[in-house]
PDB file of N, CA and C in Angstrom:
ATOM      1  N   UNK A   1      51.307  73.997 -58.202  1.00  0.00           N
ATOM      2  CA  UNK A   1      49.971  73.585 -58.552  1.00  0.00           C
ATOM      3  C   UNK A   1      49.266  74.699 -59.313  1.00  0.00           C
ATOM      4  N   UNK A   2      48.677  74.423 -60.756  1.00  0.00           N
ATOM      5  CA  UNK A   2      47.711  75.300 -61.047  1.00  0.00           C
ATOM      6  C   UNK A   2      47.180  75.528 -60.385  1.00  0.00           C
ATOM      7  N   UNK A   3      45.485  76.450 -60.580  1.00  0.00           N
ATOM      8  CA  UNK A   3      44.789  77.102 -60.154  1.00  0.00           C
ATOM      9  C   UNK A   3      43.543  75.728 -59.797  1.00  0.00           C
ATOM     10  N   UNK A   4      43.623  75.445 -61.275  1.00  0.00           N
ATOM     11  CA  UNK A   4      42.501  73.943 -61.252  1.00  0.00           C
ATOM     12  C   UNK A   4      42.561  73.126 -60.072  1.00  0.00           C
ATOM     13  N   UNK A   5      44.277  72.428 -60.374  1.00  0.00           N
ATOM     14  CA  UNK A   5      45.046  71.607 -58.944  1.00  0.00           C
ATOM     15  C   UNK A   5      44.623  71.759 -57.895  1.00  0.00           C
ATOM     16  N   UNK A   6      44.329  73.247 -57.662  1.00  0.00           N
ATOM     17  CA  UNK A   6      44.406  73.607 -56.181  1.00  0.00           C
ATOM     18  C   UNK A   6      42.280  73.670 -55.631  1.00  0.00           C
ATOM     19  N   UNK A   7      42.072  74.192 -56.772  1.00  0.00           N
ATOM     20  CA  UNK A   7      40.477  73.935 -56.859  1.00  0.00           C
ATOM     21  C   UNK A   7      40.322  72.191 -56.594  1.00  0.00           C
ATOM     22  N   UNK A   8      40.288  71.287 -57.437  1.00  0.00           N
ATOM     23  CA  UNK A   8      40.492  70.118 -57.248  1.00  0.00           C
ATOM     24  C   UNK A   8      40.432  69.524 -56.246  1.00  0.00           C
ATOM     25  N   UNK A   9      41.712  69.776 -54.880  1.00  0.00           N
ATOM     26  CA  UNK A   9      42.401  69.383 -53.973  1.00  0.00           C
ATOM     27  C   UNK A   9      41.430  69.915 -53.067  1.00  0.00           C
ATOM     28  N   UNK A  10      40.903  71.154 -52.979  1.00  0.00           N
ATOM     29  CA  UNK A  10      40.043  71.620 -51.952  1.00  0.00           C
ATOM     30  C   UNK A  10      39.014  71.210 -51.895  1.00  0.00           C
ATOM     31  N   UNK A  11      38.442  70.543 -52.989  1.00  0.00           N
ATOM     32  CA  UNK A  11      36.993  69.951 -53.315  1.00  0.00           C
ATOM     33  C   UNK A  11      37.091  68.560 -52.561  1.00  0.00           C
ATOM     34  N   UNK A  12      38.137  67.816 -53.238  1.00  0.00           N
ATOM     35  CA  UNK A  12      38.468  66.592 -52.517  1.00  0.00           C
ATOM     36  C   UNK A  12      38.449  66.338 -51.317  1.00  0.00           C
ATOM     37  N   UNK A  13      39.315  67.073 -50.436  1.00  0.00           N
ATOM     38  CA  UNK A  13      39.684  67.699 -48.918  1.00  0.00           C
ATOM     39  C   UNK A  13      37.947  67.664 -48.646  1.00  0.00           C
ATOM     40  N   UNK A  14      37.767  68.271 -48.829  1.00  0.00           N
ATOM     41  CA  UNK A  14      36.085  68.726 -48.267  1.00  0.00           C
ATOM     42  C   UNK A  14      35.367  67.414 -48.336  1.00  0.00           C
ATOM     43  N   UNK A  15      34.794  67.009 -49.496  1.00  0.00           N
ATOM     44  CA  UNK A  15      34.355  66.040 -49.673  1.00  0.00           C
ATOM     45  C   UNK A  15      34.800  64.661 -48.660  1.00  0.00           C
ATOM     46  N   UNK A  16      35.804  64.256 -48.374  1.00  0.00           N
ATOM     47  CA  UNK A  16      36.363  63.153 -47.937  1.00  0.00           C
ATOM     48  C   UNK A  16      36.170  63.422 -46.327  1.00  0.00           C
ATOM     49  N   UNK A  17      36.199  64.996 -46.143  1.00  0.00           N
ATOM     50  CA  UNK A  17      36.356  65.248 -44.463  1.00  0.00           C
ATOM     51  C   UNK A  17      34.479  65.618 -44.040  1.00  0.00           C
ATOM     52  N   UNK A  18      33.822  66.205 -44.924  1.00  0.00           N
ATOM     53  CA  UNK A  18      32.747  66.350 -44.567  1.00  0.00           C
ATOM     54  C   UNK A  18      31.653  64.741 -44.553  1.00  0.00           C
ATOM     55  N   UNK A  19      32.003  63.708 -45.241  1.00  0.00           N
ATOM     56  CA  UNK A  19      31.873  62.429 -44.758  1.00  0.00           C
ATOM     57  C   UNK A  19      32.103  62.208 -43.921  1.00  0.00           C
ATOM     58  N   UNK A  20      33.794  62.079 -43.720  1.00  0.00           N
ATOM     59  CA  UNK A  20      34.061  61.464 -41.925  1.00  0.00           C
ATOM     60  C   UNK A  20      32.848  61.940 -40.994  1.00  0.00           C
ATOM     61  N   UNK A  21      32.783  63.418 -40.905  1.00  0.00           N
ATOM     62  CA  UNK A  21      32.445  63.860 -39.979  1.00  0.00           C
ATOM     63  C   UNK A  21      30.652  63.714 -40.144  1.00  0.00           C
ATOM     64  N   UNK A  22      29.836  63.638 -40.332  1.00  0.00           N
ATOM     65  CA  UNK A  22      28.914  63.262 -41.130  1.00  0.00           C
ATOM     66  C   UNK A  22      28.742  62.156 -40.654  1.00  0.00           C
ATOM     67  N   UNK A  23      29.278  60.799 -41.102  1.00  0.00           N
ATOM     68  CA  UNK A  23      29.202  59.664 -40.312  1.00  0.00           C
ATOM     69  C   UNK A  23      29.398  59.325 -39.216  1.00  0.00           C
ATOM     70  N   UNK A  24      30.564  60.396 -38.558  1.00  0.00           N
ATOM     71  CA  UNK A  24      30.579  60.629 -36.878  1.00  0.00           C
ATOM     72  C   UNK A  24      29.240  60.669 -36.539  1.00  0.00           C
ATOM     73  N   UNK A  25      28.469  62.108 -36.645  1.00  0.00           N
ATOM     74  CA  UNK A  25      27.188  62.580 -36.466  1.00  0.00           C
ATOM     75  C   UNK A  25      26.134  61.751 -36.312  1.00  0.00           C
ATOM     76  N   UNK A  26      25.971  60.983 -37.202  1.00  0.00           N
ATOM     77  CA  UNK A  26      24.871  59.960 -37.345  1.00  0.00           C
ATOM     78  C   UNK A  26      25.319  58.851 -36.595  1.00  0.00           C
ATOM     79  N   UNK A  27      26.408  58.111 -36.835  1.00  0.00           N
ATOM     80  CA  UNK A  27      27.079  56.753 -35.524  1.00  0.00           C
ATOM     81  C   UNK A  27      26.678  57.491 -34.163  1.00  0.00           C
ATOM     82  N   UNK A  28      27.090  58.633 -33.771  1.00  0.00           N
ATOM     83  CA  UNK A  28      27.127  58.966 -32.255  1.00  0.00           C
ATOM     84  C   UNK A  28      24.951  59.357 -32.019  1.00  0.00           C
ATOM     85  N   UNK A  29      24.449  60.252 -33.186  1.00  0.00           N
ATOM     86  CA  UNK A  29      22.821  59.497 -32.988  1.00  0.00           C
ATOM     87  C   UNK A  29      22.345  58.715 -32.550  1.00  0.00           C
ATOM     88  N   UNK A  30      22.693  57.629 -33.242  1.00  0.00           N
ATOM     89  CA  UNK A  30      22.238  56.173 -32.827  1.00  0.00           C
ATOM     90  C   UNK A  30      22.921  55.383 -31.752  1.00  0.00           C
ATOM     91  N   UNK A  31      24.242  55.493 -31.730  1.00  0.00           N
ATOM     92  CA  UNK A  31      25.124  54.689 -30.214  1.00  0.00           C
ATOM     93  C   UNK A  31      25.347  55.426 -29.009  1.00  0.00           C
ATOM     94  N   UNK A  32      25.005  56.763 -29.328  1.00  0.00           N
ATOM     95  CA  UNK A  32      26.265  57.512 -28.385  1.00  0.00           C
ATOM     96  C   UNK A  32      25.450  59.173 -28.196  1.00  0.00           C
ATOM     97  N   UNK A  33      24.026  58.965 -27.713  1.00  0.00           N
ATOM     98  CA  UNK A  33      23.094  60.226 -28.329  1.00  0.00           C
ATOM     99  C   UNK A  33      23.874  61.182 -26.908  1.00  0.00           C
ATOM    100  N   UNK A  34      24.659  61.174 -25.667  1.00  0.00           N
ATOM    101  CA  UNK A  34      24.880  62.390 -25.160  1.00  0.00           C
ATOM    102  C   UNK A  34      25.989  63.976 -25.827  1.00  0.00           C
ATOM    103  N   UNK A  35      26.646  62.861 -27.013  1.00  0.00           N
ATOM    104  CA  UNK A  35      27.665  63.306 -27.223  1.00  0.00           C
ATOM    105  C   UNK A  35      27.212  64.167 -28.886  1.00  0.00           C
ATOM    106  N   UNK A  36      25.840  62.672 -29.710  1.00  0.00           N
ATOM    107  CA  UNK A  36      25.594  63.977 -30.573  1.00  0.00           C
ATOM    108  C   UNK A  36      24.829  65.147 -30.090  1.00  0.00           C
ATOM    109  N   UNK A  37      24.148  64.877 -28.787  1.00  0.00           N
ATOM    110  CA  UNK A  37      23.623  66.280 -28.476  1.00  0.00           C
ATOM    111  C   UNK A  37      24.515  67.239 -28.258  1.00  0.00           C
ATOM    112  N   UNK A  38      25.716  67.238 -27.827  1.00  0.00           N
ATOM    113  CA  UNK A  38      26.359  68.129 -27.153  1.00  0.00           C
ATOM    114  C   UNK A  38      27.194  68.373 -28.350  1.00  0.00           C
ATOM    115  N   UNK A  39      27.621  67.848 -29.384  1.00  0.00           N
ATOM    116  CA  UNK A  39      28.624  67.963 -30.153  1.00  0.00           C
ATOM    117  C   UNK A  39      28.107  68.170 -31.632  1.00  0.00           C
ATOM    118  N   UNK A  40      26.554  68.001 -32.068  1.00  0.00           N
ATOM    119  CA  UNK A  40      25.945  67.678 -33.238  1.00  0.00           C
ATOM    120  C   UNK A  40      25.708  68.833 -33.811  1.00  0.00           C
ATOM    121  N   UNK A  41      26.065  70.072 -33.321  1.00  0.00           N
ATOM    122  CA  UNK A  41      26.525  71.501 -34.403  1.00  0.00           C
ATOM    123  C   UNK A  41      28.120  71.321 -34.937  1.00  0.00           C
ATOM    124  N   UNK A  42      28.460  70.505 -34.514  1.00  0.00           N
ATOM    125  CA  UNK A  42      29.833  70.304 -35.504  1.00  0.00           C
ATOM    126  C   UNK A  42      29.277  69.975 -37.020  1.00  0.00           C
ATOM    127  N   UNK A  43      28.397  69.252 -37.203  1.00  0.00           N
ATOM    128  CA  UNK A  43      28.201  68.621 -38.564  1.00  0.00           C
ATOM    129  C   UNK A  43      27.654  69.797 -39.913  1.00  0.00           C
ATOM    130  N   UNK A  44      26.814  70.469 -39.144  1.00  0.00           N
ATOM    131  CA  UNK A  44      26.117  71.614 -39.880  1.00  0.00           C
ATOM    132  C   UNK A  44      27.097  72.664 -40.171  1.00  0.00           C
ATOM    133  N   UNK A  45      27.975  72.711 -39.378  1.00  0.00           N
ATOM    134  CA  UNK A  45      28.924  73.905 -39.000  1.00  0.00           C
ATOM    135  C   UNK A  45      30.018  73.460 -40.302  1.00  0.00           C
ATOM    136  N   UNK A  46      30.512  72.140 -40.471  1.00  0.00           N
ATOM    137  CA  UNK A  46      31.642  71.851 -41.065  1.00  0.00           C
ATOM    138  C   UNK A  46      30.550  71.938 -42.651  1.00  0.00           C
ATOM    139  N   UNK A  47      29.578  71.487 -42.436  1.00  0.00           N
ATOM    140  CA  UNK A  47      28.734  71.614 -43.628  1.00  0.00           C
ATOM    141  C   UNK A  47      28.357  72.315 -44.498  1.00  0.00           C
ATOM    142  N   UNK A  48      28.443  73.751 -43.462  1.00  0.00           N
ATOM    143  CA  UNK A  48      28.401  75.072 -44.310  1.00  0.00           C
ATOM    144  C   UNK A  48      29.478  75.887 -44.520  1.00  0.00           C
ATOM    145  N   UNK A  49      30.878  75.259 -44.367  1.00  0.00           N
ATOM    146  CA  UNK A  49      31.670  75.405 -45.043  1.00  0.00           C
ATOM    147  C   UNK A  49      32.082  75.390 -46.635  1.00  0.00           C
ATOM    148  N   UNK A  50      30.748  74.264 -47.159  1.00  0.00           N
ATOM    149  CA  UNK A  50      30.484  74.263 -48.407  1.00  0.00           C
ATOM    150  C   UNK A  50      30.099  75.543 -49.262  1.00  0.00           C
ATOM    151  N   UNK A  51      29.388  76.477 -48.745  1.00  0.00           N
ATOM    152  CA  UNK A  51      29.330  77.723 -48.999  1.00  0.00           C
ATOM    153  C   UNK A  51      30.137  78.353 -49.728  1.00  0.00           C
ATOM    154  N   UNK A  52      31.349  78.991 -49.246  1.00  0.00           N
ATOM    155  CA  UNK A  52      32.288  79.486 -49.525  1.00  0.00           C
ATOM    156  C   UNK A  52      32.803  79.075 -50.201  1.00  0.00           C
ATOM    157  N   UNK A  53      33.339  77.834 -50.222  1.00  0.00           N
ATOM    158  CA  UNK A  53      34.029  76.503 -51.142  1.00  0.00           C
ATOM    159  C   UNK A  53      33.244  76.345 -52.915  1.00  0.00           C
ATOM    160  N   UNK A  54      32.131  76.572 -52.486  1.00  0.00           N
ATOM    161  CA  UNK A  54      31.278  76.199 -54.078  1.00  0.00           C
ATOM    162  C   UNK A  54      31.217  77.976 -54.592  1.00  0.00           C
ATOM    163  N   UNK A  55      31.197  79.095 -53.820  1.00  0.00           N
ATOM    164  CA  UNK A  55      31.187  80.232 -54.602  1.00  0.00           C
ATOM    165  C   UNK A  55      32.148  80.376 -55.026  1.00  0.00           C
ATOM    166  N   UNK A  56      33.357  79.952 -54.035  1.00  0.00           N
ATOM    167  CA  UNK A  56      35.013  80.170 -54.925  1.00  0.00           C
ATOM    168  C   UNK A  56      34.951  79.347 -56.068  1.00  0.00           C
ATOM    169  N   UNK A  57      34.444  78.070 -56.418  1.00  0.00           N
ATOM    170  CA  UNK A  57      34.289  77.557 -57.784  1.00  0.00           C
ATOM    171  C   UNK A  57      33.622  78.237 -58.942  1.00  0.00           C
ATOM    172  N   UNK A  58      32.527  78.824 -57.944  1.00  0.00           N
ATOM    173  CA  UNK A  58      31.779  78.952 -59.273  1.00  0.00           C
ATOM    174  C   UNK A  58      32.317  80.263 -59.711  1.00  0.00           C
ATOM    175  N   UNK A  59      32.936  81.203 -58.989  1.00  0.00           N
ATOM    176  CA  UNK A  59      33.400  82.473 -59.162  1.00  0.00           C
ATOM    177  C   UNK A  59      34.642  82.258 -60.006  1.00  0.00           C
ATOM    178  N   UNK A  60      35.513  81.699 -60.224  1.00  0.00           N
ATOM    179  CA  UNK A  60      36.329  81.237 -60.765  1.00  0.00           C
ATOM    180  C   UNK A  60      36.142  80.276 -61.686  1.00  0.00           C
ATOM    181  N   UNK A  61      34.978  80.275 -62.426  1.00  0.00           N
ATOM    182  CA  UNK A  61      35.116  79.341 -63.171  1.00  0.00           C
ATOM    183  C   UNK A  61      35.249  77.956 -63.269  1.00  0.00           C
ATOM    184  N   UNK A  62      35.099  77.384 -62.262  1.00  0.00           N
ATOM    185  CA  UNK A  62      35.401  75.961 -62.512  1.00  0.00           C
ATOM    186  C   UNK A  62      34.375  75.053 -62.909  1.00  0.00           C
ATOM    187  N   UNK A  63      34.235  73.689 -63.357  1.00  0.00           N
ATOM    188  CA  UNK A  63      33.418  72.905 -63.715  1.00  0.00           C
ATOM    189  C   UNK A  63      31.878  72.618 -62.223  1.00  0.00           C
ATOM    190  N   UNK A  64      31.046  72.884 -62.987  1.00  0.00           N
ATOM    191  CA  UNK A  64      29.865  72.645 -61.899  1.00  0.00           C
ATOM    192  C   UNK A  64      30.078  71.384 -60.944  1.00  0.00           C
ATOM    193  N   UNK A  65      30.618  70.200 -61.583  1.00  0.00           N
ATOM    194  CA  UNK A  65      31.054  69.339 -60.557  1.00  0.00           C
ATOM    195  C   UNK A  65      31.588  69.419 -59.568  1.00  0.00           C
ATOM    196  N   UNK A  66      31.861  70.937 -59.776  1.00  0.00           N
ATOM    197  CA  UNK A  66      33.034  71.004 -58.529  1.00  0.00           C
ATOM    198  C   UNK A  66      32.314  71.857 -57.796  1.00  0.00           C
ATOM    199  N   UNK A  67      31.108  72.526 -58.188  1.00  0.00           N
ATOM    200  CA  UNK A  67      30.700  73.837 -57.162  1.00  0.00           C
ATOM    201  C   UNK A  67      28.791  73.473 -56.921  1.00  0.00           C
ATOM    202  N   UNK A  68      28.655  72.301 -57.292  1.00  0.00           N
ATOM    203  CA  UNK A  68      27.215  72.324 -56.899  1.00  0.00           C
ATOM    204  C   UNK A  68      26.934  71.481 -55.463  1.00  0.00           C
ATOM    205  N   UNK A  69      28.035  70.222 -55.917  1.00  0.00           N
ATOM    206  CA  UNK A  69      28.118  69.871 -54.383  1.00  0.00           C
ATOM    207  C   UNK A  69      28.215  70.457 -53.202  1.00  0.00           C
ATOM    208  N   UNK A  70      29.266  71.536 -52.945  1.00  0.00           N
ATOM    209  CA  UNK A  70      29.636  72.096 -51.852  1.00  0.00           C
ATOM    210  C   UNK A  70      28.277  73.441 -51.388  1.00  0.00           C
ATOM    211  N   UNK A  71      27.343  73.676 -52.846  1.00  0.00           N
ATOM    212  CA  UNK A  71      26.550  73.928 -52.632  1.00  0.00           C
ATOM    213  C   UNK A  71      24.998  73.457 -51.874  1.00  0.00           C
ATOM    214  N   UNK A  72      24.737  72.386 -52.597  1.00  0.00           N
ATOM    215  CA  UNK A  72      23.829  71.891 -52.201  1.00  0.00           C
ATOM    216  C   UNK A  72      24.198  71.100 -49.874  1.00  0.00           C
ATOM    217  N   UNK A  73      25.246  70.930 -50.235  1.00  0.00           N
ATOM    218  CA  UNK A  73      25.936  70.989 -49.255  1.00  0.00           C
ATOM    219  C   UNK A  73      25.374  71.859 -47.771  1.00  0.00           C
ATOM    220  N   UNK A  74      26.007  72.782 -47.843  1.00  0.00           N
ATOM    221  CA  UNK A  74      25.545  73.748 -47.382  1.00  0.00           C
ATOM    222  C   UNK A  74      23.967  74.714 -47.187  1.00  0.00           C
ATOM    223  N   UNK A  75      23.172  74.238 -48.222  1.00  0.00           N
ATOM    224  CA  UNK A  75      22.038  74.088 -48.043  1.00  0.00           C
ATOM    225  C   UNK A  75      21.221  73.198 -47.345  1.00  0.00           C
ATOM    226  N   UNK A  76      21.836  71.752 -47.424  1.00  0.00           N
ATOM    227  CA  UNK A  76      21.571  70.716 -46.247  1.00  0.00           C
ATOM    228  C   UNK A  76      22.269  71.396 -45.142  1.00  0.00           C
ATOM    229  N   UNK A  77      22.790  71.729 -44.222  1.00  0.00           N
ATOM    230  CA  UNK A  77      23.530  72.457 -43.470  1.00  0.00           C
ATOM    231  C   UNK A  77      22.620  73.393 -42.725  1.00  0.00           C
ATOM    232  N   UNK A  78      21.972  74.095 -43.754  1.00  0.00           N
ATOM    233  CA  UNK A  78      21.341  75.359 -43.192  1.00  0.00           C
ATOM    234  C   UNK A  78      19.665  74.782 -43.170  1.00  0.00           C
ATOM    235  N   UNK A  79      19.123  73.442 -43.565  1.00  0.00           N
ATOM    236  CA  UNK A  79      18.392  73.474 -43.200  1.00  0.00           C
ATOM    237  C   UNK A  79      18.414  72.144 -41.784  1.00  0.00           C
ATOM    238  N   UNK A  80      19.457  71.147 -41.681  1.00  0.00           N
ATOM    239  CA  UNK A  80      20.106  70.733 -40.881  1.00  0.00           C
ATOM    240  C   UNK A  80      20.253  71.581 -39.543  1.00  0.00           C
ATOM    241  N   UNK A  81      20.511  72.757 -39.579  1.00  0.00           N
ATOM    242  CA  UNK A  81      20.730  73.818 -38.106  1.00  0.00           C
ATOM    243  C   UNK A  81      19.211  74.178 -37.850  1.00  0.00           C
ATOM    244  N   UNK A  82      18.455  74.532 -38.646  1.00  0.00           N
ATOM    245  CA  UNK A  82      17.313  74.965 -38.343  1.00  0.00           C
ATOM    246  C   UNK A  82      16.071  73.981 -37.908  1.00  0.00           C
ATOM    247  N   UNK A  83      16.296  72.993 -38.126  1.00  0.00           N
ATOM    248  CA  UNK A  83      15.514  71.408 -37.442  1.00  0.00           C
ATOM    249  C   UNK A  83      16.139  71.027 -36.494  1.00  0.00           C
ATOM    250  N   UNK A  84      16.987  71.167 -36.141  1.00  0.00           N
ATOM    251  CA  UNK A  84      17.720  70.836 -35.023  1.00  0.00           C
ATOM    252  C   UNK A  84      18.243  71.400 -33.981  1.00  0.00           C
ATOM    253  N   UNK A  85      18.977  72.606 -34.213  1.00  0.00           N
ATOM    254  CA  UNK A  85      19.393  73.485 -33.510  1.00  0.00           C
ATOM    255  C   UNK A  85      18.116  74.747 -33.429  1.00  0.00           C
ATOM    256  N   UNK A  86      18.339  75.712 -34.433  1.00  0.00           N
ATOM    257  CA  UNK A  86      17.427  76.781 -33.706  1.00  0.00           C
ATOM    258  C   UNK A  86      16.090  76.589 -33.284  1.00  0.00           C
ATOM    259  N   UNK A  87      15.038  75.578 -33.893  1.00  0.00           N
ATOM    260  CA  UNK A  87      14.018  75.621 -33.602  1.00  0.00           C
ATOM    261  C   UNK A  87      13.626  73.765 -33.252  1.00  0.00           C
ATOM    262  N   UNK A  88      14.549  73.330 -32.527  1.00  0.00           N
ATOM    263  CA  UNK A  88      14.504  72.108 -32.678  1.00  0.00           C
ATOM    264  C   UNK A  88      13.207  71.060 -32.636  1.00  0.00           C
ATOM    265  N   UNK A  89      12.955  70.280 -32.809  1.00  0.00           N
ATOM    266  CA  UNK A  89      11.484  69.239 -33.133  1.00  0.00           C
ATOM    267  C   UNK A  89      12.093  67.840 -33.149  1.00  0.00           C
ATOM    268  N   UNK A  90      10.743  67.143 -32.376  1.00  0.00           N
ATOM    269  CA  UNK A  90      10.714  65.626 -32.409  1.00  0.00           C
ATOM    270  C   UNK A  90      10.295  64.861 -34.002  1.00  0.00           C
ATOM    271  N   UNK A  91      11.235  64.484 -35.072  1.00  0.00           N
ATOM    272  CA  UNK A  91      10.768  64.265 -36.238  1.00  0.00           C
ATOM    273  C   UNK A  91      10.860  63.116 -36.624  1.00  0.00           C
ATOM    274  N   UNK A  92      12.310  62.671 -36.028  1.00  0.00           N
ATOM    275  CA  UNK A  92      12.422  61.054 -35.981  1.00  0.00           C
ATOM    276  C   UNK A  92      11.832  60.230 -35.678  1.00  0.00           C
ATOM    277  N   UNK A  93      10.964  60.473 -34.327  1.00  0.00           N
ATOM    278  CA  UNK A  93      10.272  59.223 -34.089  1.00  0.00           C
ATOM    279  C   UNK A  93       8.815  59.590 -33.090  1.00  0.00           C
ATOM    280  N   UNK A  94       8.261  59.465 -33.551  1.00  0.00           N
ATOM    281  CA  UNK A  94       7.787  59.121 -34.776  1.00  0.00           C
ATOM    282  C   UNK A  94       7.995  60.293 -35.952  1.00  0.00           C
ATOM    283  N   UNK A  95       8.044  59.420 -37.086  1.00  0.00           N
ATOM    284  CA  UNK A  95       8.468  60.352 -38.304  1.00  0.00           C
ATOM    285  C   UNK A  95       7.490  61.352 -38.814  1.00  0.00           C
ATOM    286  N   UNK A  96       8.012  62.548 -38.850  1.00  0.00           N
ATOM    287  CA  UNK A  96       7.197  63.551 -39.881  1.00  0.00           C
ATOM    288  C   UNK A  96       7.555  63.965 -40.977  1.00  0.00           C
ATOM    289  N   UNK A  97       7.130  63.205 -41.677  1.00  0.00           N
ATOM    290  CA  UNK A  97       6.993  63.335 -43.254  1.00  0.00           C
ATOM    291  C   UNK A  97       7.725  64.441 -43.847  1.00  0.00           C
ATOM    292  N   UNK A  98       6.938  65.444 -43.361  1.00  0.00           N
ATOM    293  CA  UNK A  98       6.792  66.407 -44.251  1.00  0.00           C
ATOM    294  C   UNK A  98       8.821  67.209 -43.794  1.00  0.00           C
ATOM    295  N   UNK A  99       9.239  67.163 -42.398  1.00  0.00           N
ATOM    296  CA  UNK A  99      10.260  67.338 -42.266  1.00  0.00           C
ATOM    297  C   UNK A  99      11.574  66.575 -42.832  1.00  0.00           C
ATOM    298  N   UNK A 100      11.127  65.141 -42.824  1.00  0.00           N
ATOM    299  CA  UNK A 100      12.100  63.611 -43.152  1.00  0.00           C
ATOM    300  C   UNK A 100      11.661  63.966 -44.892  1.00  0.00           C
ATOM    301  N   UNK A 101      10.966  63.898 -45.375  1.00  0.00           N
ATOM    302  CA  UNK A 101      11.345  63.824 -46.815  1.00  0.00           C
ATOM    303  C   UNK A 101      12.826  65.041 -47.144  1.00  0.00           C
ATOM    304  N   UNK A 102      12.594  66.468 -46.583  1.00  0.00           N
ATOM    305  CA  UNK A 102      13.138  67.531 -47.413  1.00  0.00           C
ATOM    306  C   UNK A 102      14.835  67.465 -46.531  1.00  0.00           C
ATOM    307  N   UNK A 103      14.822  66.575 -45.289  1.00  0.00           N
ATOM    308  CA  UNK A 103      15.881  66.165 -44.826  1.00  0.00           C
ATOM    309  C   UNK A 103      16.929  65.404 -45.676  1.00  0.00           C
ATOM    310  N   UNK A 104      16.482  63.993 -45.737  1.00  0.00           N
ATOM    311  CA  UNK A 104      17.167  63.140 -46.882  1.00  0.00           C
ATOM    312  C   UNK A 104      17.376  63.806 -47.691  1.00  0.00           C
ATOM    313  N   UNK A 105      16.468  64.701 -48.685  1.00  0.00           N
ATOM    314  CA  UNK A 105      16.654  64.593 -50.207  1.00  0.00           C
ATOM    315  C   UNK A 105      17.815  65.626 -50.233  1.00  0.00           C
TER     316      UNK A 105
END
């Protein structure tokens, strides 16, 4: 495998597994809330794996397609741990705006 190939393949990998897990996160939210409490730093954790993943792109040259995702990524991640985990807050319900907009986007 080229260099690209292997860039490529890792992007893919990521992408396809940080979904699964992602949709775990949110299904076990809504059906199954003992297990995302206890288990719901997996998501942020696998999330900011994007980190590393998008500097090796961009450090190497590769096409931004390939290194903004894993970026922005990981920025959801780190603000994902910090609403939830370190300083956690009631935002969902009822909704606070000002937290739920910069969540989604």
């Amino acid at each position: 495998m080229a260099g690209s190939e292997v860039a490529v393949a890792a992007f893919a990998a990521f992408g396809v597994t940080s979904q699964a897990v992602l949709v775990c996160f949110f299904v076990a939210r809504r059906w199954w809330l003992p297990a995302a409490e206890r288990f719901g730093w997996l998501a942020p954790a696998f999330a900011g794996l994007g980190l590393p993943l998008g500097l090796w792109h961009l450090v190497g040259g590769e096409s931004r397609r390939l290194w903004v995702g894993p970026l922005l990524m990981a920025a959801w991640a780190l603000f994902e741990a910090y609403v939830d985990l370190w300083r956690p807050r009631q935002w969902r319900w009822p909704i606070v705006w000002s937290v739920a907009v910069r969540y989604f986007l």
